[in-house]
C-alpha atoms as a PDB file:
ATOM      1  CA  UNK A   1      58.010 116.167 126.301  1.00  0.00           C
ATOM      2  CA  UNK A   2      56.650 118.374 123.972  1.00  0.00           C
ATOM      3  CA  UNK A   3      55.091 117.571 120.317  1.00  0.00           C
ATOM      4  CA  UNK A   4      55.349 120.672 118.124  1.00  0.00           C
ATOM      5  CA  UNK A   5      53.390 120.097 114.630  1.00  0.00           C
ATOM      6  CA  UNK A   6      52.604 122.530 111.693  1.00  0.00           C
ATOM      7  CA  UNK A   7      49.303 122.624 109.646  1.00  0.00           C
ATOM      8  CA  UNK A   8      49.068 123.211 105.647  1.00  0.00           C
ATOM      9  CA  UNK A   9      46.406 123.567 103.347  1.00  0.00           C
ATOM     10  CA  UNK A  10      44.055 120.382 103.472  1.00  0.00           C
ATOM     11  CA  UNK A  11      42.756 119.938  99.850  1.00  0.00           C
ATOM     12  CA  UNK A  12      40.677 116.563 101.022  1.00  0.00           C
ATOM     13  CA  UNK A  13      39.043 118.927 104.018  1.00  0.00           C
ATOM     14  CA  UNK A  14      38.575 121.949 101.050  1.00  0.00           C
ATOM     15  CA  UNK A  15      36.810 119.095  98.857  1.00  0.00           C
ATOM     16  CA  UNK A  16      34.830 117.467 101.216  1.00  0.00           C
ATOM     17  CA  UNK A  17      33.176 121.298 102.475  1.00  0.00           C
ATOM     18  CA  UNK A  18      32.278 121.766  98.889  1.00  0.00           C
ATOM     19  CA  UNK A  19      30.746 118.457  98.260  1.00  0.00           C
ATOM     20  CA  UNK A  20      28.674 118.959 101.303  1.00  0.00           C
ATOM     21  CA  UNK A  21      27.599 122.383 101.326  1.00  0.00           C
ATOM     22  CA  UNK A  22      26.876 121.705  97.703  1.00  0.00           C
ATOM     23  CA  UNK A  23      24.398 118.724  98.278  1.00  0.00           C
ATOM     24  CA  UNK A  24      22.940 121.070 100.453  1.00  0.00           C
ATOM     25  CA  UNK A  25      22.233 123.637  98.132  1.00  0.00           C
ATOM     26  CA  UNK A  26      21.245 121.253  95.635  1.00  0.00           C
ATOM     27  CA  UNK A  27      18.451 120.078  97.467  1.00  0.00           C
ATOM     28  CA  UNK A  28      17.429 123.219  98.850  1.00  0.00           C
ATOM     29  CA  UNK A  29      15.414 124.172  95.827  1.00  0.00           C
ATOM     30  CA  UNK A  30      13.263 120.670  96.341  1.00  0.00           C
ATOM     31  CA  UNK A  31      12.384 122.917  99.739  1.00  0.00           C
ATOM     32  CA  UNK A  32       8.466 124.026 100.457  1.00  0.00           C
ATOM     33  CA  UNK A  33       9.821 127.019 101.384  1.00  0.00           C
ATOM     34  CA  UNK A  34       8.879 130.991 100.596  1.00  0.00           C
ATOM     35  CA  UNK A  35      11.319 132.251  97.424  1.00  0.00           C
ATOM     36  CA  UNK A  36      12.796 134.718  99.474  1.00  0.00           C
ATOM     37  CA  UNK A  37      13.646 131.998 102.422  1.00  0.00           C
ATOM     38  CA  UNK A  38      15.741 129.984  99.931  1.00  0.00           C
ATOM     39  CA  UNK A  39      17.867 132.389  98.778  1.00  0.00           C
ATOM     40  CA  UNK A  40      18.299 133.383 102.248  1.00  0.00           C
ATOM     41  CA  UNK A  41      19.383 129.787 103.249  1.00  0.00           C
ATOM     42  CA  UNK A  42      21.332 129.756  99.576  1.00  0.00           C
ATOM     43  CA  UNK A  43      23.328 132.809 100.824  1.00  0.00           C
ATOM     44  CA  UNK A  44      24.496 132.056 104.555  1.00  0.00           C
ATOM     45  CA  UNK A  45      25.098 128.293 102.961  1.00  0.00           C
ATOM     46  CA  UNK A  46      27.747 130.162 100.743  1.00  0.00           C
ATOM     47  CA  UNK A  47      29.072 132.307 103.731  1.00  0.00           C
ATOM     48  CA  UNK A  48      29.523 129.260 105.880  1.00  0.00           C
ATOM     49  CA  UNK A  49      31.413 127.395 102.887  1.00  0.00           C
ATOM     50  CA  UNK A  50      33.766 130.356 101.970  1.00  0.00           C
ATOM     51  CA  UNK A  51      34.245 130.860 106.042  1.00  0.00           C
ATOM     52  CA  UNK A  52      35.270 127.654 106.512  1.00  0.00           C
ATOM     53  CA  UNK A  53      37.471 127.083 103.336  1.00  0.00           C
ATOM     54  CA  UNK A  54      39.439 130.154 104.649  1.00  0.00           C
ATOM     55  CA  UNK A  55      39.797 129.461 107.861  1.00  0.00           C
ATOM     56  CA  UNK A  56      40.247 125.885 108.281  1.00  0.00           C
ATOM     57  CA  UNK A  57      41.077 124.611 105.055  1.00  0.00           C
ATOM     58  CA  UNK A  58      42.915 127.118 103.093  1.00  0.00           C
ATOM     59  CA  UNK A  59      44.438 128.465 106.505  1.00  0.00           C
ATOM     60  CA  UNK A  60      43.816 132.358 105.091  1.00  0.00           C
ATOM     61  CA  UNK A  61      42.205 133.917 108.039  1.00  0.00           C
ATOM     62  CA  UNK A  62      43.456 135.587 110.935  1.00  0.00           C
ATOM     63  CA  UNK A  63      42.003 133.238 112.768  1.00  0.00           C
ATOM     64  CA  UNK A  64      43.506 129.790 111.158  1.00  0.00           C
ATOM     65  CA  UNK A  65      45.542 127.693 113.595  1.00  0.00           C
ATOM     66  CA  UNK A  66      48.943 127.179 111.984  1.00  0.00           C
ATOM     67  CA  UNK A  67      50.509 125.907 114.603  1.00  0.00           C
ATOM     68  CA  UNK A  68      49.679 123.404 117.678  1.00  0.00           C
ATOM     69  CA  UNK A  69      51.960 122.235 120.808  1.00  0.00           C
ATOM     70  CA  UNK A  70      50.687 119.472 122.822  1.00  0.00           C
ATOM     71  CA  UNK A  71      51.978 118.992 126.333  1.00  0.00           C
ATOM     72  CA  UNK A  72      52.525 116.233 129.321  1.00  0.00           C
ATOM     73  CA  UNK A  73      49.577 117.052 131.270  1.00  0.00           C
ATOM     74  CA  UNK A  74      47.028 117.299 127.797  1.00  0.00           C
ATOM     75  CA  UNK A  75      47.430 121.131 128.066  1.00  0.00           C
ATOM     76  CA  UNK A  76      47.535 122.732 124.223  1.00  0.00           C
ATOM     77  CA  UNK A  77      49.013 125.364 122.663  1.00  0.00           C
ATOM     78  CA  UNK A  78      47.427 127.083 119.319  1.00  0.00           C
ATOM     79  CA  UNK A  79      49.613 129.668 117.618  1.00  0.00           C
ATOM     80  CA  UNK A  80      47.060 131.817 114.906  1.00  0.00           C
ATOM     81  CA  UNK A  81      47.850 132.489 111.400  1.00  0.00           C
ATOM     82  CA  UNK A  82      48.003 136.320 113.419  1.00  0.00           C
ATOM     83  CA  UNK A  83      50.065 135.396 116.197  1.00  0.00           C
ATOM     84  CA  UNK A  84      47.851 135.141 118.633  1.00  0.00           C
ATOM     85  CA  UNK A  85      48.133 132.002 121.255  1.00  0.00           C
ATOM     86  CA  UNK A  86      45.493 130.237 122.541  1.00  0.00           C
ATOM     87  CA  UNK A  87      46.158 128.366 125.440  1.00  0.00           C
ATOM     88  CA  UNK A  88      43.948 125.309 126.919  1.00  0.00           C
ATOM     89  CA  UNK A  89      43.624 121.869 127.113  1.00  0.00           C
ATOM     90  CA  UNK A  90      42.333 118.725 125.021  1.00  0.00           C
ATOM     91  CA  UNK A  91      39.007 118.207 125.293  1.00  0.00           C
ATOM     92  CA  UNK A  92      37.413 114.370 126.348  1.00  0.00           C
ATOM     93  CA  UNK A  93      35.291 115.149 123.351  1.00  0.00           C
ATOM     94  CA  UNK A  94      38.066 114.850 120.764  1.00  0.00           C
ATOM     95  CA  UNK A  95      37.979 112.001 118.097  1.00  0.00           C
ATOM     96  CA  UNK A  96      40.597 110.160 116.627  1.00  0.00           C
ATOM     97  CA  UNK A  97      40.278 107.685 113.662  1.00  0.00           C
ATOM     98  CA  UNK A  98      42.867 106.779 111.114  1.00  0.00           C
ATOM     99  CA  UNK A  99      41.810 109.302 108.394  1.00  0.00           C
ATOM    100  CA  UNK A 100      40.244 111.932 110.412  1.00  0.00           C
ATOM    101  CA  UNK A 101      41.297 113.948 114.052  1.00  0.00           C
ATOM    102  CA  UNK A 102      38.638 116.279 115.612  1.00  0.00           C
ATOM    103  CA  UNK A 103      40.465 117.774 118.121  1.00  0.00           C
ATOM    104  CA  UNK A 104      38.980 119.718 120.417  1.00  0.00           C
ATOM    105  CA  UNK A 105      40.786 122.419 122.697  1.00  0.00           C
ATOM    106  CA  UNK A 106      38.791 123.919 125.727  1.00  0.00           C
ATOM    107  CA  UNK A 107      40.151 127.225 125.814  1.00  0.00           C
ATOM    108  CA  UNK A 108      41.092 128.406 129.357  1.00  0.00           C
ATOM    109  CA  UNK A 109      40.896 132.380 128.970  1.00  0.00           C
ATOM    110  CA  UNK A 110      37.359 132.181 126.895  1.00  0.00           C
ATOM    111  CA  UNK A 111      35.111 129.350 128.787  1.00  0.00           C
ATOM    112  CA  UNK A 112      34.942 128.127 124.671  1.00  0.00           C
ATOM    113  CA  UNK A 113      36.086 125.346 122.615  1.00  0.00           C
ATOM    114  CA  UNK A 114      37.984 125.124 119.337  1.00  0.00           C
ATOM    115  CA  UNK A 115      37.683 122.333 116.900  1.00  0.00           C
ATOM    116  CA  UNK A 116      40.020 121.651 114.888  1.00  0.00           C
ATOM    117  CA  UNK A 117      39.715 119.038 111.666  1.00  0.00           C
ATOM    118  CA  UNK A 118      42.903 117.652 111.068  1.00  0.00           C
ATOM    119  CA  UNK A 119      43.120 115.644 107.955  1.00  0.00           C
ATOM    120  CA  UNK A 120      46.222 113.380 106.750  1.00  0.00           C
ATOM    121  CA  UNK A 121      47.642 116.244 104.296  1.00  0.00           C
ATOM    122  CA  UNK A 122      47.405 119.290 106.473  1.00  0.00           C
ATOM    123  CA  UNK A 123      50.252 117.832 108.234  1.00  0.00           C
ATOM    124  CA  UNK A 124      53.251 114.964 106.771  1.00  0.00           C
ATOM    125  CA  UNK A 125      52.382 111.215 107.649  1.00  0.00           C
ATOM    126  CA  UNK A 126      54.519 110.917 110.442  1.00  0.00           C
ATOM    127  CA  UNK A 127      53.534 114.275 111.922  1.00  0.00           C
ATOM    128  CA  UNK A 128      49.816 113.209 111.236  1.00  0.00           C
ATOM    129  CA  UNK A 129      50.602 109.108 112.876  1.00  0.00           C
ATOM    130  CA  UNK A 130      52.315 110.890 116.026  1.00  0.00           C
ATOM    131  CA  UNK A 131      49.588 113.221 116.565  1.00  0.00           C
ATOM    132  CA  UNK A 132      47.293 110.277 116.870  1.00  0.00           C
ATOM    133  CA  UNK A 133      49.650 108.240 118.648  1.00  0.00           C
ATOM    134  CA  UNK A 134      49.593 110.782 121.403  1.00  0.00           C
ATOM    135  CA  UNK A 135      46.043 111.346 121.301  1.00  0.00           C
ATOM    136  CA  UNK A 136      44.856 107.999 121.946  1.00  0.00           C
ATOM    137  CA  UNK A 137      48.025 107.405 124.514  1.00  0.00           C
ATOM    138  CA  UNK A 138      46.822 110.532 126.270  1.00  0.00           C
ATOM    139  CA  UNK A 139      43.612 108.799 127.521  1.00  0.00           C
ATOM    140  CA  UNK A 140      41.969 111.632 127.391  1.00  0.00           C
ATOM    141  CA  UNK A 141      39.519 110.988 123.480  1.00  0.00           C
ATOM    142  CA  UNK A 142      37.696 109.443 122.138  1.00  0.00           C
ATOM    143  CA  UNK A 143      38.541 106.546 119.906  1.00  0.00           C
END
C-alpha cells in the first residue's frame, strides 16, 4: 500500500527560520571579529534564511518537494515543485516526534540525502498523524 501526501506552505517552519537566523545575527555584532568578517557572516546568514524560506518553507523553488509517496519496503518517492522525481529510500536517521518529522530520504541515483522538515501545517492533521503513524510502524527512525 501506498501513502500519497501533499506539502503546503509551513508558516510555523517560515517563523521559526526567522527567529533563528535572526538571534544569530543579533549576536553577531557582540563578535571579536574584523568589520569586514561580520558583514560577511551577516550576508551568507541572509542567503541561507531567504534559501531556505523558498525552498522548504514557502515551497517557491525548483527544487521544493511538493509531493512525497512512501512505499511497502521504506522506498520514497519525491515529486519537485519542477517535476523532477527523486527516488530513494527512508533513511534510519529520520526523526519523528509529535510536532516535528525530519525525514530523511537517501537518494539512490546521487549517493546524497534529502531532509525534509515536515511541520503539522504543511500537510492536514490526518495527513500529518498518518505520516507519523507509518514512520514509526516502518521500524526504520528514529523515535
Amino acid at each position: 500500500m501506498n501513502l500519497h501526501f501533499s506539502f503546503g506552505r509551513s508558516i510555523y517552519l517560515a517563523a521559526t527560520l526567522c527567529i533563528s537566523h535572526g538571534v544569530f545575527l543579533m549576536v553577531l555584532p557582540l563578535l571579536d571579529l574584523p568589520v569586514w568578517s561580520r558583514l560577511m557572516l551577516a550576508a551568507a546568514v541572509l542567503f541561507s534564511l531567504a534559501y531556505y524560506l523558498r525552498r522548504d518553507a514557502l515551497l517557491r523553488a525548483p527544487s521544493s518537494c511538493v509531493e512525497l509517496v512512501l512505499e511497502e519496503n521504506n522506498a520514497a518517492l519525491l515529486t519537485l515543485r519542477d517535476g523532477r522525481q527523486l527516488h530513494g529510500d527512508v533513511a534510519r536517521s529520520s526523526l519523528v516526534t509529535p510536532y516535528l518529522t525530519v525525514l530523511n530520504v537517501s537518494l539512490s541515483q546521487r549517493h546524497r540525502m534529502r531532509s525534509l522538515t515536515i511541520l503539522p501545517d504543511s500537510l492536514g492533521t490526518d495527513s500529518f498523524r498518518q505520516l507519523r503513524v507509518w514512520l514509526k510502524w516502518s521500524g526504520q527512525v528514529a523515535q
